[in-house]
N, C-alpha and C. Protein backbone atom coordinates (compact mmCIF):
# COMPACT_ATOMS: atom_id res chain seq x y z
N UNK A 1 -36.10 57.47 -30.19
CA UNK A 1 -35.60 57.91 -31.47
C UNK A 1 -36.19 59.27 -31.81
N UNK A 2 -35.51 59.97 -32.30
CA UNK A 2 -35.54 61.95 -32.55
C UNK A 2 -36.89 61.62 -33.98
N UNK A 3 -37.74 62.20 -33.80
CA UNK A 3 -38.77 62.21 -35.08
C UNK A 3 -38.53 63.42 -36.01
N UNK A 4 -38.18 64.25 -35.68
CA UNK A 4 -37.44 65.92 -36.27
C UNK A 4 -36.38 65.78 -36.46
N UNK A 5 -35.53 66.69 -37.78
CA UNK A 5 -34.33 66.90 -38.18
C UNK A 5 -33.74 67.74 -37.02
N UNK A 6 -34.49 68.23 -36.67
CA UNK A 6 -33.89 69.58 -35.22
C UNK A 6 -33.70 68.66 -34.16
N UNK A 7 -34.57 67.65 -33.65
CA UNK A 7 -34.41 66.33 -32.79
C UNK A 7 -33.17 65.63 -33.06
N UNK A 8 -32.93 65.00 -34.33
CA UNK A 8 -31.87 64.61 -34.59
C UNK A 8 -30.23 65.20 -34.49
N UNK A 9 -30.35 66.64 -34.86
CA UNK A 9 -29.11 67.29 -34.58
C UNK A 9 -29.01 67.40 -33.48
N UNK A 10 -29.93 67.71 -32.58
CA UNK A 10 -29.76 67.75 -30.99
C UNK A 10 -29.11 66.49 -30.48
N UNK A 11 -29.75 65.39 -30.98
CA UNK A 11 -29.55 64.19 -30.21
C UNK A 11 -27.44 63.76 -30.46
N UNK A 12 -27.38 64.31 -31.68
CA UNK A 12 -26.00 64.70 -32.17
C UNK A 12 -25.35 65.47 -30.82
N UNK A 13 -25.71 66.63 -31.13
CA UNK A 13 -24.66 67.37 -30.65
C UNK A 13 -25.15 67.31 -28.62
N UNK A 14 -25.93 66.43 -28.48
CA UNK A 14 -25.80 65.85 -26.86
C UNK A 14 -24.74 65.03 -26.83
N UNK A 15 -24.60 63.79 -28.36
CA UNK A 15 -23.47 63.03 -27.72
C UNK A 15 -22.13 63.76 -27.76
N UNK A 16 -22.44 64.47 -28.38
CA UNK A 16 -20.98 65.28 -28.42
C UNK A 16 -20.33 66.00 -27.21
N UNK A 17 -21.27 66.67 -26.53
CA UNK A 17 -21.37 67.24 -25.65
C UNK A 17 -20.86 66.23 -23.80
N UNK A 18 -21.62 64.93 -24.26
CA UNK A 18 -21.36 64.19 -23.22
C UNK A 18 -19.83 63.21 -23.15
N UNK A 19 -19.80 63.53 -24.38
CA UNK A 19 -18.27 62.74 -24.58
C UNK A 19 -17.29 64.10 -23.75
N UNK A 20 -17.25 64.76 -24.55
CA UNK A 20 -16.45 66.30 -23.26
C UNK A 20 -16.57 66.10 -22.21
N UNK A 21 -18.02 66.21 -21.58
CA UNK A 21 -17.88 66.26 -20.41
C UNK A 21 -17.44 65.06 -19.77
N UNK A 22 -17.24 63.96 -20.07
CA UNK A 22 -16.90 62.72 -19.13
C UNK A 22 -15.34 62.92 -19.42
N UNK A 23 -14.70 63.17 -20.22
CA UNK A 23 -13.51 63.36 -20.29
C UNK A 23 -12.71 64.40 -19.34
N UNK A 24 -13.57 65.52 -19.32
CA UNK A 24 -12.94 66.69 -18.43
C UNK A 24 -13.13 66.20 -17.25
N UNK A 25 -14.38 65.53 -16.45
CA UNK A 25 -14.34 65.26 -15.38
C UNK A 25 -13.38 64.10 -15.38
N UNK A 26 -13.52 63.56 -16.28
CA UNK A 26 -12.16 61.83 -15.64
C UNK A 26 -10.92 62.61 -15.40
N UNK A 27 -10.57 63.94 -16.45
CA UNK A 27 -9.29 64.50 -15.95
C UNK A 27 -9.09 65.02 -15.01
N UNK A 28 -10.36 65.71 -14.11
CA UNK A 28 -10.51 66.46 -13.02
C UNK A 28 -10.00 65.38 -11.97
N UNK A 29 -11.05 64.22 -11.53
CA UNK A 29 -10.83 63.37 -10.87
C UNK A 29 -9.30 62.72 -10.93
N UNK A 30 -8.67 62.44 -12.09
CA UNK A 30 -7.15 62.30 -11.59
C UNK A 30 -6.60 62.94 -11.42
N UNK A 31 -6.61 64.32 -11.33
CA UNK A 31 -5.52 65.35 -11.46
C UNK A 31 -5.45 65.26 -9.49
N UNK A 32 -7.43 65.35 -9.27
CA UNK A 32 -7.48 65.88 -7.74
C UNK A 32 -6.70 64.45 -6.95
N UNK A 33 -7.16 62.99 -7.75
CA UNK A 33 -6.24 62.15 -6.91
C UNK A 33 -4.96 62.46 -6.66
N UNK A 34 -4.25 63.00 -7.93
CA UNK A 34 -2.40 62.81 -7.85
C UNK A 34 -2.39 63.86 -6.65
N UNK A 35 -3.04 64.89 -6.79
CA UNK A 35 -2.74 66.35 -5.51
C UNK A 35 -3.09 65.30 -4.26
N UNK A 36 -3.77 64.53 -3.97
CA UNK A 36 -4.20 64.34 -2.27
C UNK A 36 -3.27 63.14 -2.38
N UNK A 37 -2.25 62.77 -2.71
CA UNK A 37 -2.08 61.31 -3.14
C UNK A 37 -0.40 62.34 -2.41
N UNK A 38 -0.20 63.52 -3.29
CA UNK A 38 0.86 64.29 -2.76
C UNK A 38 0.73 64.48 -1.85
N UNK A 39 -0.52 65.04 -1.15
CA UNK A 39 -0.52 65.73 0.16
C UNK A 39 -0.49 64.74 1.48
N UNK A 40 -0.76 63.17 1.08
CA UNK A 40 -1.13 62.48 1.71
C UNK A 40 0.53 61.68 2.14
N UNK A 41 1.77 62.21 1.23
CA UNK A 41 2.82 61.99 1.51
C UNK A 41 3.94 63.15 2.42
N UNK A 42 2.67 64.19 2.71
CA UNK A 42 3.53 65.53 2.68
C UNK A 42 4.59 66.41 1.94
N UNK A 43 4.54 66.08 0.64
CA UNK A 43 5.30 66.73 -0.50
C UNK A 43 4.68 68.47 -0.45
N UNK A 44 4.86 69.13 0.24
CA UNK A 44 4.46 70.00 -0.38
C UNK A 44 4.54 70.99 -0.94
N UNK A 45 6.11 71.04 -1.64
CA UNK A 45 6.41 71.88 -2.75
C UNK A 45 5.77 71.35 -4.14
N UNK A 46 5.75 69.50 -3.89
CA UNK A 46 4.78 69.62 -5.13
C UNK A 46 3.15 69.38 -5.13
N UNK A 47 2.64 69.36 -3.91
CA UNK A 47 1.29 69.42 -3.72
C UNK A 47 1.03 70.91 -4.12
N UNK A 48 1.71 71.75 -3.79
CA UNK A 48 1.26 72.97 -4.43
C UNK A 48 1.45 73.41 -5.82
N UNK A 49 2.56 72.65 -6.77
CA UNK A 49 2.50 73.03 -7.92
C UNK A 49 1.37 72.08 -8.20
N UNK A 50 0.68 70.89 -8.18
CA UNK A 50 -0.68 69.99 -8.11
C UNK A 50 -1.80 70.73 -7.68
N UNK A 51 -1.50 71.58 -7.00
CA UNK A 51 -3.04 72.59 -6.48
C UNK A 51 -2.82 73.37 -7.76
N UNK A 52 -2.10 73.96 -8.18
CA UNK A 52 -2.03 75.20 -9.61
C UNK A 52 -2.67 74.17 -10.40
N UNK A 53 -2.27 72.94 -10.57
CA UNK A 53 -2.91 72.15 -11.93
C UNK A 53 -4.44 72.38 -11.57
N UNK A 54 -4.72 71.46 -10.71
CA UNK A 54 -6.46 71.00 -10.15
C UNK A 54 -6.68 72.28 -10.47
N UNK A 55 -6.05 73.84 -9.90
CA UNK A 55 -7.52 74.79 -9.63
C UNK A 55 -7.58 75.39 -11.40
N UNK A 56 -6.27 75.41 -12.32
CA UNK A 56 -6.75 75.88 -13.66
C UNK A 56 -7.07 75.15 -13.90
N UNK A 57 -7.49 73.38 -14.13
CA UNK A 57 -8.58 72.67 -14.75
C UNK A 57 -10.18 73.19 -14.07
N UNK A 58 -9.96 73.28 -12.89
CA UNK A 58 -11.91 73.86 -12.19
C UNK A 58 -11.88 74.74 -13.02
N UNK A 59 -11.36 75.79 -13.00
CA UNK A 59 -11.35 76.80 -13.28
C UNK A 59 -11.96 76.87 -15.12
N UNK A 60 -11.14 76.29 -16.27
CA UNK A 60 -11.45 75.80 -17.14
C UNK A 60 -12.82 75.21 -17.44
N UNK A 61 -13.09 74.02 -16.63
CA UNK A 61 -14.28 73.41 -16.29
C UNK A 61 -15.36 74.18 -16.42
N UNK A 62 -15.84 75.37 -15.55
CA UNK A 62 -16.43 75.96 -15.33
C UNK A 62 -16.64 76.83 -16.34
N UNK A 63 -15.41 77.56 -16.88
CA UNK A 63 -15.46 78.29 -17.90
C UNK A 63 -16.24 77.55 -19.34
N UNK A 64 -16.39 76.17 -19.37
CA UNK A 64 -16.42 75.18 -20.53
C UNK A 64 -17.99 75.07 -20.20
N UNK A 65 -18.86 75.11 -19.26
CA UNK A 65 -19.64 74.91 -18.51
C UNK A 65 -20.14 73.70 -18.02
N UNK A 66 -18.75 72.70 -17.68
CA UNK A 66 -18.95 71.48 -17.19
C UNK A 66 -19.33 71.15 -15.85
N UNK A 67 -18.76 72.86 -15.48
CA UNK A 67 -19.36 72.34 -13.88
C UNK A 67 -19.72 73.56 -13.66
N UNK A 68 -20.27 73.68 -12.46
CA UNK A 68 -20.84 75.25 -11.96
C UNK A 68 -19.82 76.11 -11.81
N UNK A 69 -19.86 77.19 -11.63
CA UNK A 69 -18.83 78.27 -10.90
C UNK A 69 -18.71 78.11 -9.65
N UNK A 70 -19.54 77.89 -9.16
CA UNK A 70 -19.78 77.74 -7.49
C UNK A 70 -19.27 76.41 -7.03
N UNK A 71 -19.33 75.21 -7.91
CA UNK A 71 -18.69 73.60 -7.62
C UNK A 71 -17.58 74.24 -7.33
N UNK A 72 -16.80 74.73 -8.76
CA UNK A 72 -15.39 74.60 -9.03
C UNK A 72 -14.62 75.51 -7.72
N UNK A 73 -15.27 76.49 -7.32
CA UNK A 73 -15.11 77.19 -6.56
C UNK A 73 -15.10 76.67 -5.45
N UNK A 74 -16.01 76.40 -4.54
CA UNK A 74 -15.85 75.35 -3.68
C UNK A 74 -15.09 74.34 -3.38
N UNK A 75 -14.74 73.54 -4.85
CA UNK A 75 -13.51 72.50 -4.56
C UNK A 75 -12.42 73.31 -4.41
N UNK A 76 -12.10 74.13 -5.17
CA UNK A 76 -10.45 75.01 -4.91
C UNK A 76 -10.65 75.28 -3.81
N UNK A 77 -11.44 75.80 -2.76
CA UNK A 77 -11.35 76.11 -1.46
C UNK A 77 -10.93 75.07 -0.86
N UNK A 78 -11.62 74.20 -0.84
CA UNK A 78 -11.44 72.59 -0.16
C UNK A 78 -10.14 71.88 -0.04
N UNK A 79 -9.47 71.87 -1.24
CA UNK A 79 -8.22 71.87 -1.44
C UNK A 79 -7.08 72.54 -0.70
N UNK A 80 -7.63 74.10 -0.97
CA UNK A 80 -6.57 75.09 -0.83
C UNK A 80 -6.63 74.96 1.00
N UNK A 81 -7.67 74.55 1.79
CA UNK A 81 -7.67 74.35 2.97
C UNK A 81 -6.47 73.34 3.47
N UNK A 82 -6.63 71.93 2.78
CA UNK A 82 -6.04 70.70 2.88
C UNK A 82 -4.41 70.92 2.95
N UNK A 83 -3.91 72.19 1.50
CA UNK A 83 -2.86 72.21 1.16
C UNK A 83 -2.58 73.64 2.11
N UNK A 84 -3.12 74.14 3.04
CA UNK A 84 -2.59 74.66 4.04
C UNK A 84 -2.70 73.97 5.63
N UNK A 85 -3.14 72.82 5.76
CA UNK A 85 -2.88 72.31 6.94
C UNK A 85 -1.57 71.62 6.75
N UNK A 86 -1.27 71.26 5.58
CA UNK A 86 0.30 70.34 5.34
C UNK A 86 1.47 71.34 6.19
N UNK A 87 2.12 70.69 7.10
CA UNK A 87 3.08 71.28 7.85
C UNK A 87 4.66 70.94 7.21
């Protein structure tokens, strides 16, 4: 329990903070399922409009500072690899 009024607003604006972030990542994580879920059917006129979604949510993410620059970055690579082996 926070013994300070400055403790207490903190302890506030952590839950606040952690509610965002579990939300952005739960959206991250489905967005990246529906894309490999595409790619895993070979769709890939729409695995690639699904790569535009996934990489402006990283992208976002990062900007929000939910995830690193360098994560988000990394996963769009990872991806963008996957969604160029699709023949």
């Amino acid at each position: 329990m926070a013994n300070t009024k400055s403790a207490e607003r903190r302890a506030r604006s952590s839950q606040r903070k952690h509610l965002r972030n579990r939300s952005v990542k739960s959206r991250l994580r489905k967005l990246e399922k529906q894309y490999l879920v595409l790619l895993s059917a070979s769709n890939k006129d729409a695995a690639a409009k699904a790569f535009r979604d996934v990489s402006s949510a990283l992208d976002k993410a990062a900007k929000a500072g939910v995830l690193h620059k360098s994560t988000a970055s990394r996963k769009k690579s990872r991806l963008a690899l996957r969604l160029n082996a699709v023949k």
